[in-house]
PDB file of N, CA and C in Angstrom:
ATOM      1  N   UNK A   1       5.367  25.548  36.445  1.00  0.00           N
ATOM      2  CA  UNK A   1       4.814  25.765  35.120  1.00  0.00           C
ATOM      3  C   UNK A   1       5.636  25.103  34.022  1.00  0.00           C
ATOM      4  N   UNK A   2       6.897  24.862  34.253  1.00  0.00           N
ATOM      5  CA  UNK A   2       8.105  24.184  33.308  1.00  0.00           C
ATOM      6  C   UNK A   2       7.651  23.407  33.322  1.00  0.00           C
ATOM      7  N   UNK A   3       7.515  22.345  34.187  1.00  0.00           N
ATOM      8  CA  UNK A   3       7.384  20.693  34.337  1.00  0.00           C
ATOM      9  C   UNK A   3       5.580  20.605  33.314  1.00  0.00           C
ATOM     10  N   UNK A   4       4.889  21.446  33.952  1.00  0.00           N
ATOM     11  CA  UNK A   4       4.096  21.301  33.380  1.00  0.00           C
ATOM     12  C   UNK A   4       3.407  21.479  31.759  1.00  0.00           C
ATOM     13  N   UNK A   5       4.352  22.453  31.289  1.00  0.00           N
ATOM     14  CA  UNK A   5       4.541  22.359  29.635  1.00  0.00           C
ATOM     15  C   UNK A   5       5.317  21.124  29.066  1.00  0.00           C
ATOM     16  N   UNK A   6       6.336  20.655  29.578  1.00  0.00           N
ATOM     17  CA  UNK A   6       6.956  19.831  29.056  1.00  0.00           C
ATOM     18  C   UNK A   6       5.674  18.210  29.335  1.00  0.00           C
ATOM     19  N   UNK A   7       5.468  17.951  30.142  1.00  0.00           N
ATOM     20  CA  UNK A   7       4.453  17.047  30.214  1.00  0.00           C
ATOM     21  C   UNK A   7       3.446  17.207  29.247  1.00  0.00           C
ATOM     22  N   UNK A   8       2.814  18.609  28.999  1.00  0.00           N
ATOM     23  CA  UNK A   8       2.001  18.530  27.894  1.00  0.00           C
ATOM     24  C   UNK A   8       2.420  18.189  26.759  1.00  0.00           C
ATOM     25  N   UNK A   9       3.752  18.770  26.442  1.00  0.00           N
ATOM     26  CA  UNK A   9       4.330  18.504  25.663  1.00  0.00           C
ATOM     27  C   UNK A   9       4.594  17.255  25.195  1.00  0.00           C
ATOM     28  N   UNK A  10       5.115  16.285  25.629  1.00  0.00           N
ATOM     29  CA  UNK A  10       5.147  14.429  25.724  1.00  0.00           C
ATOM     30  C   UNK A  10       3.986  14.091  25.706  1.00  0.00           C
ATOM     31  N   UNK A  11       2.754  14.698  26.350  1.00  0.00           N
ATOM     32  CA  UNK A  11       1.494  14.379  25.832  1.00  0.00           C
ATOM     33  C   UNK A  11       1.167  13.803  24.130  1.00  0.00           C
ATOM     34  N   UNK A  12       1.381  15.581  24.021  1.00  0.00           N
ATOM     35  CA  UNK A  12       0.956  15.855  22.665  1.00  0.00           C
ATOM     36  C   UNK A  12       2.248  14.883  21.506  1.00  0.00           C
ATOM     37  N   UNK A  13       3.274  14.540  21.847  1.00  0.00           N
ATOM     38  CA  UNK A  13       3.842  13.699  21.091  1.00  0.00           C
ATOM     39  C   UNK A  13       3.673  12.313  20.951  1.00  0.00           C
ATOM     40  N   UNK A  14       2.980  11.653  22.224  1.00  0.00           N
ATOM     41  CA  UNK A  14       2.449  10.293  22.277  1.00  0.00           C
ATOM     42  C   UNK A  14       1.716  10.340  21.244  1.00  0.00           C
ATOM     43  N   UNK A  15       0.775  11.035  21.643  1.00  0.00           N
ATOM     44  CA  UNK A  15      -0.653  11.167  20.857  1.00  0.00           C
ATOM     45  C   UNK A  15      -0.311  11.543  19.330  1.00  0.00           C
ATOM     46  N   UNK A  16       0.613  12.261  19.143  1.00  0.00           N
ATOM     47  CA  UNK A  16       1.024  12.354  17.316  1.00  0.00           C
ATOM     48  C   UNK A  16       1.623  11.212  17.089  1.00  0.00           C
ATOM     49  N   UNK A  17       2.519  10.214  17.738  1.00  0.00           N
ATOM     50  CA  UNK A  17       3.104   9.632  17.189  1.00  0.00           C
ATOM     51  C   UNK A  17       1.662   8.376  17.076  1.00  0.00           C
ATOM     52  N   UNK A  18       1.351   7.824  18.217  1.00  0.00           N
ATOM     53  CA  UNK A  18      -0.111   7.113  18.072  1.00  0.00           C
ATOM     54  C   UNK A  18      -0.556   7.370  16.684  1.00  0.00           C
ATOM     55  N   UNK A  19      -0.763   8.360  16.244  1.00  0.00           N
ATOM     56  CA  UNK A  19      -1.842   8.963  15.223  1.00  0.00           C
ATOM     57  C   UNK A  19      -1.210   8.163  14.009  1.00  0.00           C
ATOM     58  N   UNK A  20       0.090   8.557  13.617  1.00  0.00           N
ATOM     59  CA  UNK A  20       1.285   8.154  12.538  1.00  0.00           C
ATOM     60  C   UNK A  20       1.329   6.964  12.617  1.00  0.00           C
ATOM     61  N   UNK A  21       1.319   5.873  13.643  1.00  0.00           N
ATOM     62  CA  UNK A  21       1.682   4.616  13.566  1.00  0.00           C
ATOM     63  C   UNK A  21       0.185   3.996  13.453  1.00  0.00           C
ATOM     64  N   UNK A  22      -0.696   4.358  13.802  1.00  0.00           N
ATOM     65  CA  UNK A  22      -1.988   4.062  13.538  1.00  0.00           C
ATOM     66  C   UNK A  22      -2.553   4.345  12.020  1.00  0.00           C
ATOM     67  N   UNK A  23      -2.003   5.206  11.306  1.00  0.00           N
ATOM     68  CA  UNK A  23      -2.273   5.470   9.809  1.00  0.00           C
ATOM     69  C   UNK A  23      -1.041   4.394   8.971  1.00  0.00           C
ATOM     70  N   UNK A  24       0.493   4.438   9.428  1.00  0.00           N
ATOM     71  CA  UNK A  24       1.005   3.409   8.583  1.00  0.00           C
ATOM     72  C   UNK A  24      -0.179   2.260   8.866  1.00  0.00           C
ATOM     73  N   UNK A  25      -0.347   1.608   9.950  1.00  0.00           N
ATOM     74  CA  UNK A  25      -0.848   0.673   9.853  1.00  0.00           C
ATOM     75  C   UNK A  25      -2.030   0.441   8.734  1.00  0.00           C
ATOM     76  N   UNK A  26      -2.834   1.313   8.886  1.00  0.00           N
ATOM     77  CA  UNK A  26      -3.851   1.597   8.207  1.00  0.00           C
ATOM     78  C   UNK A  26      -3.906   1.411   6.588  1.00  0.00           C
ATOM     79  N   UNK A  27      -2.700   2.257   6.199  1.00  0.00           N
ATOM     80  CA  UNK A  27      -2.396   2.229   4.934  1.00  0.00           C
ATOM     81  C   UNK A  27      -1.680   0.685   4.866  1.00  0.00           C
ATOM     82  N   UNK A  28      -1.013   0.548   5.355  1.00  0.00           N
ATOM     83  CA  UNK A  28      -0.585  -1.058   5.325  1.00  0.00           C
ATOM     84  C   UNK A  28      -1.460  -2.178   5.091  1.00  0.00           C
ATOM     85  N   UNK A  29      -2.769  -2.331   5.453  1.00  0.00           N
ATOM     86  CA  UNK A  29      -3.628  -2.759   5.306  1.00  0.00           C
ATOM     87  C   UNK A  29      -4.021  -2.904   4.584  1.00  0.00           C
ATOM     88  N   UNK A  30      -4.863  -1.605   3.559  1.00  0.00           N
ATOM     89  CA  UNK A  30      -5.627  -0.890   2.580  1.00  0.00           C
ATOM     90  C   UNK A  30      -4.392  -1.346   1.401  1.00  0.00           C
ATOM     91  N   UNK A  31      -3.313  -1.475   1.551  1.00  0.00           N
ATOM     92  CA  UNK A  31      -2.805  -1.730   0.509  1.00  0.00           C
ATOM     93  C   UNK A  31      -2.615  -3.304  -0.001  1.00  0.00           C
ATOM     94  N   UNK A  32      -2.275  -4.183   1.292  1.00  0.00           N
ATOM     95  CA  UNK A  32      -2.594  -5.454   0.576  1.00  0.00           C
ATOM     96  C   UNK A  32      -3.969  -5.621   0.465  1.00  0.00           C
ATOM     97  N   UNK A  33      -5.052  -5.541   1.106  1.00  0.00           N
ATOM     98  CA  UNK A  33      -6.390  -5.469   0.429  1.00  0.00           C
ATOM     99  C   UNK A  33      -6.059  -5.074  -0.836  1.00  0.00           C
ATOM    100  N   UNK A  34      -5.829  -3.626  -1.261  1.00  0.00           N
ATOM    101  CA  UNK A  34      -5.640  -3.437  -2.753  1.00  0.00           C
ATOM    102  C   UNK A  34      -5.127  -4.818  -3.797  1.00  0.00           C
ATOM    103  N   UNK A  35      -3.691  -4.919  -3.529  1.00  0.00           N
ATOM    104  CA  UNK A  35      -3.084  -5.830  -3.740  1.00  0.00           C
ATOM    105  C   UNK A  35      -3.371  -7.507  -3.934  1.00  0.00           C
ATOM    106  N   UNK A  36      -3.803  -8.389  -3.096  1.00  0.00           N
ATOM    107  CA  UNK A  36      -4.490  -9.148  -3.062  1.00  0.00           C
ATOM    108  C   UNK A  36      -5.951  -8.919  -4.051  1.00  0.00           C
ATOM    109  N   UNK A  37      -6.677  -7.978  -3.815  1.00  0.00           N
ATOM    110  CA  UNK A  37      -7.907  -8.168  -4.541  1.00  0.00           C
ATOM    111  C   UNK A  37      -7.606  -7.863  -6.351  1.00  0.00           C
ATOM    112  N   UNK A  38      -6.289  -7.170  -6.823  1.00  0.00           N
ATOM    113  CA  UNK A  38      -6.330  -6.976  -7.916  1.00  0.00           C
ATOM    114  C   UNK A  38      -5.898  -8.476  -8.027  1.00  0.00           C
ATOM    115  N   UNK A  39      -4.899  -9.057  -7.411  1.00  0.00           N
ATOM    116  CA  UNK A  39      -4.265 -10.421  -7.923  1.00  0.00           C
ATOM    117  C   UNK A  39      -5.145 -11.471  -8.432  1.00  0.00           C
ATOM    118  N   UNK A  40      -6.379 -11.289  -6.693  1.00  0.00           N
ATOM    119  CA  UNK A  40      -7.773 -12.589  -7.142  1.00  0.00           C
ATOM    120  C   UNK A  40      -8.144 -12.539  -8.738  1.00  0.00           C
ATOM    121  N   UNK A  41      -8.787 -10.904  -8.911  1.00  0.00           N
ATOM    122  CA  UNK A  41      -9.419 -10.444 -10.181  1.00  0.00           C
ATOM    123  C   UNK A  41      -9.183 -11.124 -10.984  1.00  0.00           C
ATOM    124  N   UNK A  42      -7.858 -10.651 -11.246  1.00  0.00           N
ATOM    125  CA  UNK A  42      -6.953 -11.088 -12.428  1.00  0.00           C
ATOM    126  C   UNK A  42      -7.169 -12.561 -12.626  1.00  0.00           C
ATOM    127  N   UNK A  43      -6.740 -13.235 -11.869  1.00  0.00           N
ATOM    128  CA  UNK A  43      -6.868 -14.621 -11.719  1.00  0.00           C
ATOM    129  C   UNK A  43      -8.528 -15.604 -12.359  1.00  0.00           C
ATOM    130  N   UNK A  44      -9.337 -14.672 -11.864  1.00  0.00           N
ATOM    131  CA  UNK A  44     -10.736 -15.022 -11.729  1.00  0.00           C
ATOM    132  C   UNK A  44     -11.402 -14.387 -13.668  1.00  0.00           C
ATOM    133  N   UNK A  45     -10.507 -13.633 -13.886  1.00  0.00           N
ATOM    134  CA  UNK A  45     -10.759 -13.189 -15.061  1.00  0.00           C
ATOM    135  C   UNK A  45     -10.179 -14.526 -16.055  1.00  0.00           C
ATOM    136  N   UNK A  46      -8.917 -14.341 -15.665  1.00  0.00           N
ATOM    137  CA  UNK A  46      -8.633 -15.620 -16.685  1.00  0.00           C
ATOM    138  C   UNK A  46      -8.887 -16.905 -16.585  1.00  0.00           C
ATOM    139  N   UNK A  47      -9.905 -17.278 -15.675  1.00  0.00           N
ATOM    140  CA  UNK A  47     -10.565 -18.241 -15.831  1.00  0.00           C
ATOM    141  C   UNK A  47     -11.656 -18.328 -16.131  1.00  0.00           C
ATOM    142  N   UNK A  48     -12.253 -17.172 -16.493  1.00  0.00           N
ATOM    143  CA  UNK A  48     -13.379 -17.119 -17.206  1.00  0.00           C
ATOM    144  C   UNK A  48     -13.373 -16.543 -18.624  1.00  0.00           C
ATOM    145  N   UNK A  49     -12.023 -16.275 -18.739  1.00  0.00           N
ATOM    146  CA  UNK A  49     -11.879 -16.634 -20.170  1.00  0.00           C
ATOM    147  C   UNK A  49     -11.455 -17.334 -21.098  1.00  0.00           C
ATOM    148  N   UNK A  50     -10.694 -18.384 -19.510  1.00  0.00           N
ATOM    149  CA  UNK A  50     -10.548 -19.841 -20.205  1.00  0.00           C
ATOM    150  C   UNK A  50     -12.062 -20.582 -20.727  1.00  0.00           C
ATOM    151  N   UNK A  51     -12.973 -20.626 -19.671  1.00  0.00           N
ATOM    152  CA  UNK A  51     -14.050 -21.397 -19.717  1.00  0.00           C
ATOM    153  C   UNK A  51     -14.921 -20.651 -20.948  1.00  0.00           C
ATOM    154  N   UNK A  52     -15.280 -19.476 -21.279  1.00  0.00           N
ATOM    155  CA  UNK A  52     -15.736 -18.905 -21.753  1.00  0.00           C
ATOM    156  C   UNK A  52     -15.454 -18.672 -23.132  1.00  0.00           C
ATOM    157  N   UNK A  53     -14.384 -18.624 -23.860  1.00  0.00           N
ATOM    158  CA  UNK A  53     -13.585 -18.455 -25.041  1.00  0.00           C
ATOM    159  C   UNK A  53     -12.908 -19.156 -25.864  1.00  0.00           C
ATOM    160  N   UNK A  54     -12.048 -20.149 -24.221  1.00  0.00           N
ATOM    161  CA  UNK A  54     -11.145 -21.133 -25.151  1.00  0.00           C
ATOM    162  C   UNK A  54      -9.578 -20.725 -24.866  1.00  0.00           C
ATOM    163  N   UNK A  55      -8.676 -21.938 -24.355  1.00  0.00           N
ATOM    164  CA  UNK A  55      -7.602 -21.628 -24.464  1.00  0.00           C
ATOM    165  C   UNK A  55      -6.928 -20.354 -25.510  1.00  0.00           C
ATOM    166  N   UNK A  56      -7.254 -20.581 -26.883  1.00  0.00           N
ATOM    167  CA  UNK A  56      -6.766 -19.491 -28.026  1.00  0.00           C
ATOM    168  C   UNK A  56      -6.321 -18.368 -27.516  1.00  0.00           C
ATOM    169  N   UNK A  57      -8.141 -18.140 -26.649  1.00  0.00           N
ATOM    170  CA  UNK A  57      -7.828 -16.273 -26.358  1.00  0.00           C
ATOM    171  C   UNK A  57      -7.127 -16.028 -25.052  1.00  0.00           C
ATOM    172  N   UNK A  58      -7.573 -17.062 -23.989  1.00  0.00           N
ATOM    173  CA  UNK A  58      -7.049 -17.055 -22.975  1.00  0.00           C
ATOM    174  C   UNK A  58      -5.456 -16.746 -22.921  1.00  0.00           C
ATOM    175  N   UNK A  59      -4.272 -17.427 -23.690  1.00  0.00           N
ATOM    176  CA  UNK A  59      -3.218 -17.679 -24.352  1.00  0.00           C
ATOM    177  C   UNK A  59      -2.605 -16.122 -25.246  1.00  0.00           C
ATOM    178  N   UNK A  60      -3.590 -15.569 -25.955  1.00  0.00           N
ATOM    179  CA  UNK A  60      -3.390 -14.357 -26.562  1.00  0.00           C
ATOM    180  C   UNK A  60      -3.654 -13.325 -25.678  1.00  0.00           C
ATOM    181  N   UNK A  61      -4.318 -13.594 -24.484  1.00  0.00           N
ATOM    182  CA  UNK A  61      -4.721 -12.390 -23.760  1.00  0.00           C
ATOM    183  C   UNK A  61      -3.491 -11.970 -22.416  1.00  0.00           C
ATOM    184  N   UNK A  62      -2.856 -13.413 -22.095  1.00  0.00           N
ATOM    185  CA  UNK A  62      -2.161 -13.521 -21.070  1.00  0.00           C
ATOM    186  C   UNK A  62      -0.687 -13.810 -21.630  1.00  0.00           C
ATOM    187  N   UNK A  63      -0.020 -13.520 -22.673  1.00  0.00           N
ATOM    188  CA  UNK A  63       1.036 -13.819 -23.924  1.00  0.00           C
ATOM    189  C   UNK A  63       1.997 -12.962 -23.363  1.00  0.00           C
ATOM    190  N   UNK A  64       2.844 -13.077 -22.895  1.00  0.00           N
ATOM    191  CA  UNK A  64       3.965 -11.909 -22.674  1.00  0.00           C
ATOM    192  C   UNK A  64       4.024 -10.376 -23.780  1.00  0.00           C
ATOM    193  N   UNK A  65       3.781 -11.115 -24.961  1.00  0.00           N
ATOM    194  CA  UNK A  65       3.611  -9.722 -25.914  1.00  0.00           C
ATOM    195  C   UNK A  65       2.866  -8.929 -26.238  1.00  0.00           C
ATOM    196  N   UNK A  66       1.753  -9.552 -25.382  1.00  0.00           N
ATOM    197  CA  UNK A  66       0.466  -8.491 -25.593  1.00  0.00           C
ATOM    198  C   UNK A  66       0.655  -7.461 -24.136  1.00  0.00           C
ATOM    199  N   UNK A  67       1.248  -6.395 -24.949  1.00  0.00           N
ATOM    200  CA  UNK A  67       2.021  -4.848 -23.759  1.00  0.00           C
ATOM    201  C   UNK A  67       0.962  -4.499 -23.357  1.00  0.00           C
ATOM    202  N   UNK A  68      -0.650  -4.302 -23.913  1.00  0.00           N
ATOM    203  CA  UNK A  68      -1.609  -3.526 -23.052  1.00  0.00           C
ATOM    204  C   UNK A  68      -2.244  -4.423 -22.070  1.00  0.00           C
ATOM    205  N   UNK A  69      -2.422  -5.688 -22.197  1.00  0.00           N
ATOM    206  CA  UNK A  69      -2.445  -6.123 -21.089  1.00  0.00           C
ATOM    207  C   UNK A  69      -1.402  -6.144 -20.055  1.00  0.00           C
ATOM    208  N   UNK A  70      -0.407  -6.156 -19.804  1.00  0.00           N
ATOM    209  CA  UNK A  70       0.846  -6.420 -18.969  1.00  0.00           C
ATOM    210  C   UNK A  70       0.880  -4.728 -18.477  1.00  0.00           C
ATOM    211  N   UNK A  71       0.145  -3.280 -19.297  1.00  0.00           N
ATOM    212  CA  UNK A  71       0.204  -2.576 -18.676  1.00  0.00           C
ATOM    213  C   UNK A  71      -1.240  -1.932 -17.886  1.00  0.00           C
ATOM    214  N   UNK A  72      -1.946  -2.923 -18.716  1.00  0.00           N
ATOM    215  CA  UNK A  72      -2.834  -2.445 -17.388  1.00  0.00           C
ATOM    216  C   UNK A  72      -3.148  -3.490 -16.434  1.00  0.00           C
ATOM    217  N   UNK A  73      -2.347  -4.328 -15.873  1.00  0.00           N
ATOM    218  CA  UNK A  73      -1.885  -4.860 -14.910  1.00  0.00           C
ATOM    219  C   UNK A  73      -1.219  -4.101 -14.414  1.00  0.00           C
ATOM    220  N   UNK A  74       0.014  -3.657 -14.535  1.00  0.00           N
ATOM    221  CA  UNK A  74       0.867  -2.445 -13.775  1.00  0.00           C
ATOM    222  C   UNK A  74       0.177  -1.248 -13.044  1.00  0.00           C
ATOM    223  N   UNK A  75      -0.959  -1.183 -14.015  1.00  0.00           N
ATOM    224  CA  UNK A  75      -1.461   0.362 -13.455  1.00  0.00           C
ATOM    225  C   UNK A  75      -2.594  -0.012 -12.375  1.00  0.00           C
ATOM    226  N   UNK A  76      -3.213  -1.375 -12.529  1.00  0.00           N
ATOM    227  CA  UNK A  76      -3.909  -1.843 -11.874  1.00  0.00           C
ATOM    228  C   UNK A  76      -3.516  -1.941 -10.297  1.00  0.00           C
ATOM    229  N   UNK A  77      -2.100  -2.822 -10.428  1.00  0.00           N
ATOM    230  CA  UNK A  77      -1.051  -2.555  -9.269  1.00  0.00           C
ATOM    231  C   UNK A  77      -0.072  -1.541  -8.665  1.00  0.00           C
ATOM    232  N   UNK A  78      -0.515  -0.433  -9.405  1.00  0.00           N
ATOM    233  CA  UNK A  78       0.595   0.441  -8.961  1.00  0.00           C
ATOM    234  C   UNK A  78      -0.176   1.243  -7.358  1.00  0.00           C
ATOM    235  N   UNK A  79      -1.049   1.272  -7.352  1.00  0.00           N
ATOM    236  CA  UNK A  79      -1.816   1.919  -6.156  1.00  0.00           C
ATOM    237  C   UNK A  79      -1.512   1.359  -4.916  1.00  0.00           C
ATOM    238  N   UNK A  80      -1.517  -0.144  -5.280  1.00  0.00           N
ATOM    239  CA  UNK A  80      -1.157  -0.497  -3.803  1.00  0.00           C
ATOM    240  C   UNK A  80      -0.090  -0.840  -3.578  1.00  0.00           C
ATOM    241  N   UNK A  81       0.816  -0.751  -4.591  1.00  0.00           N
ATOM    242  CA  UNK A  81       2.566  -0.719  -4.655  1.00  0.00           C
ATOM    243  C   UNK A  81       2.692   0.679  -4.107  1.00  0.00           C
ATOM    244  N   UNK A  82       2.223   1.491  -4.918  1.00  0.00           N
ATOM    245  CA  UNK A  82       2.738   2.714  -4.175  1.00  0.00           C
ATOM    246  C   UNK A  82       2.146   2.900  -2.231  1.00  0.00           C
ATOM    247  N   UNK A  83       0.983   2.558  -1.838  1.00  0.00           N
ATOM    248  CA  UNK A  83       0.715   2.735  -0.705  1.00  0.00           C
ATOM    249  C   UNK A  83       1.581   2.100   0.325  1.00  0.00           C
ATOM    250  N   UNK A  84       2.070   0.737  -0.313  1.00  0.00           N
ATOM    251  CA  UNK A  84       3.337   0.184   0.542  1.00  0.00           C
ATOM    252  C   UNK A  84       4.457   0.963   0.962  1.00  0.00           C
ATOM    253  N   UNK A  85       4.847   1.541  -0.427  1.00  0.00           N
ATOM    254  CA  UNK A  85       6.063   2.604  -0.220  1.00  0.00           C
ATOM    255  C   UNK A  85       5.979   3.434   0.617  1.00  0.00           C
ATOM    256  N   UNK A  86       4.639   4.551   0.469  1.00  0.00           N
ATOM    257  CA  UNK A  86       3.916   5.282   1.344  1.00  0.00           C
ATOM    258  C   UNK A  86       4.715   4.769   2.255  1.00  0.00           C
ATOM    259  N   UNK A  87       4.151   4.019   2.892  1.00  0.00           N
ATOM    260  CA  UNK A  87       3.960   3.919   4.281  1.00  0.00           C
ATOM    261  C   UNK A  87       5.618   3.117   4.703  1.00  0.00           C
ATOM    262  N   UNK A  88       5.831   2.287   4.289  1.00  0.00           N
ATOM    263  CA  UNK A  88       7.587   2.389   4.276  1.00  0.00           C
ATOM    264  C   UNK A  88       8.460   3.884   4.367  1.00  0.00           C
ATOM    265  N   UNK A  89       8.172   5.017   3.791  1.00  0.00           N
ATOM    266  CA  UNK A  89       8.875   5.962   3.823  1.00  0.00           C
ATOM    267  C   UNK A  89       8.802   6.931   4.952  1.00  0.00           C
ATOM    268  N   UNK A  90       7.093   6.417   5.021  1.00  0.00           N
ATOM    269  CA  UNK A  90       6.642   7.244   6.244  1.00  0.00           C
ATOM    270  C   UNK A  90       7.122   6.641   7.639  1.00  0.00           C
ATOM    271  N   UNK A  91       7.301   5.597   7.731  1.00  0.00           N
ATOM    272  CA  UNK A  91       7.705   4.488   8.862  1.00  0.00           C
ATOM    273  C   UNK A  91       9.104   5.007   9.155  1.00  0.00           C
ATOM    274  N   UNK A  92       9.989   4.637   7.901  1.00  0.00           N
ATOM    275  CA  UNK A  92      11.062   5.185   8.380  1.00  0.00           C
ATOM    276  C   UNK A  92      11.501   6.689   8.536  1.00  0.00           C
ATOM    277  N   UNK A  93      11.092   7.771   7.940  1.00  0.00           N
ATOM    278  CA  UNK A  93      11.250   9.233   8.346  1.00  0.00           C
ATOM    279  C   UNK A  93      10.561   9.241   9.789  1.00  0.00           C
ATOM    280  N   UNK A  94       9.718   8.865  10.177  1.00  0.00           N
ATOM    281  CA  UNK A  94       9.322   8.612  11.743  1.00  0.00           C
ATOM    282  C   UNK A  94      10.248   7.905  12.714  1.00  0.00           C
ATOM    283  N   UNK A  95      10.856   7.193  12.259  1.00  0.00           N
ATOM    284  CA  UNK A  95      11.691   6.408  13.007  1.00  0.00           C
ATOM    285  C   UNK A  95      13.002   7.463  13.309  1.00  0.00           C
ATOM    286  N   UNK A  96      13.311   7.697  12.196  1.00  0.00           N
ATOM    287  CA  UNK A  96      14.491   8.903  12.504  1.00  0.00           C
ATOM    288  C   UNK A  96      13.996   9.862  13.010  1.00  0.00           C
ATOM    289  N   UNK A  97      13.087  10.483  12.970  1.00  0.00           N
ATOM    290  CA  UNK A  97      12.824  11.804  13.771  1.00  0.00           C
ATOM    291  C   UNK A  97      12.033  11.564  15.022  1.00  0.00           C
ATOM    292  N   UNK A  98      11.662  10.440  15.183  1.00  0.00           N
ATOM    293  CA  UNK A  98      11.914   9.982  16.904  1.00  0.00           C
ATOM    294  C   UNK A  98      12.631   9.562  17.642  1.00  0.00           C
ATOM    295  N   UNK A  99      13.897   9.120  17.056  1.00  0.00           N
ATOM    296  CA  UNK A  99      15.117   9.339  17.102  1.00  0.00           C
ATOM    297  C   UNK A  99      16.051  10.819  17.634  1.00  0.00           C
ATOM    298  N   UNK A 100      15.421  11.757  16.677  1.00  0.00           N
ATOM    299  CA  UNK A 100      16.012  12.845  16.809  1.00  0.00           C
ATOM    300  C   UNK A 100      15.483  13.696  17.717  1.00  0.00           C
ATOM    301  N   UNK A 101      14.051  13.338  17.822  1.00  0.00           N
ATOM    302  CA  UNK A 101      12.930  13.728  19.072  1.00  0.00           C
ATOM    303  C   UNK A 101      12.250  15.392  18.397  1.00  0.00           C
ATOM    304  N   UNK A 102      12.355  15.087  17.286  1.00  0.00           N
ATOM    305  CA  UNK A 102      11.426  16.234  16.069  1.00  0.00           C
ATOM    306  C   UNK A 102      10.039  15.336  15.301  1.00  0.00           C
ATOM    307  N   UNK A 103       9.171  15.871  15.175  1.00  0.00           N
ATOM    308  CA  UNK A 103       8.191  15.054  14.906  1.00  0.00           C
ATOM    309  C   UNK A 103       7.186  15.264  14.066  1.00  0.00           C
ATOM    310  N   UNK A 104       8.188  16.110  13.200  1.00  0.00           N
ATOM    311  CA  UNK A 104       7.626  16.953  11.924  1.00  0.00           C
ATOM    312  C   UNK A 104       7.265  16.074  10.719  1.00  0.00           C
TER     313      UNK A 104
END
């Protein structure tokens, strides 16, 4: 009956750890998607407000001193900045506690 709990046991930890490395991945993903698609945007925006407006605004819109644009760029990017981390933090607290053979 020993042998046989402990086997379940290693079961059930494959299968959690599977689960965890299958979600970093996941989120790893989902985040450069994020990432990448805000970058295109951005990009695709200011070229249509080159074509559309005119250097002038294009120039005033993309200006280092104009703060509300530069922050909602930040906030634009912070989602999939943060999902990186996510999953960096989660990667490594997994790593140590499979290490430690706790899998909390």
């Amino acid at each position: 009956m020993v042998n046989g709990e402990s086997s379940n046991n290693d079961s059930h930890k494959r299968k959690g750890i599977f689960i965890v490395n299958l979600f970093i991945k996941v989120l790893r993903i989902v985040a450069n998607i994020w990432i990448y698609a805000i970058g295109i945007l951005i990009v695709i925006c200011g070229i249509f407000i080159l074509i559309n407006q005119g250097f002038v605004v294009f120039r005033q819109t993309f200006s280092p001193f104009n703060i509300i644009n530069w922050l909602v760029v930040l906030i634009s990017f912070s989602p999939g900045i943060g999902a990186l981390k996510l999953a960096e933090r989660l990667e490594k607290r997994y790593k140590e506690s499979d290490v430690k053979g706790d899998i909390r």
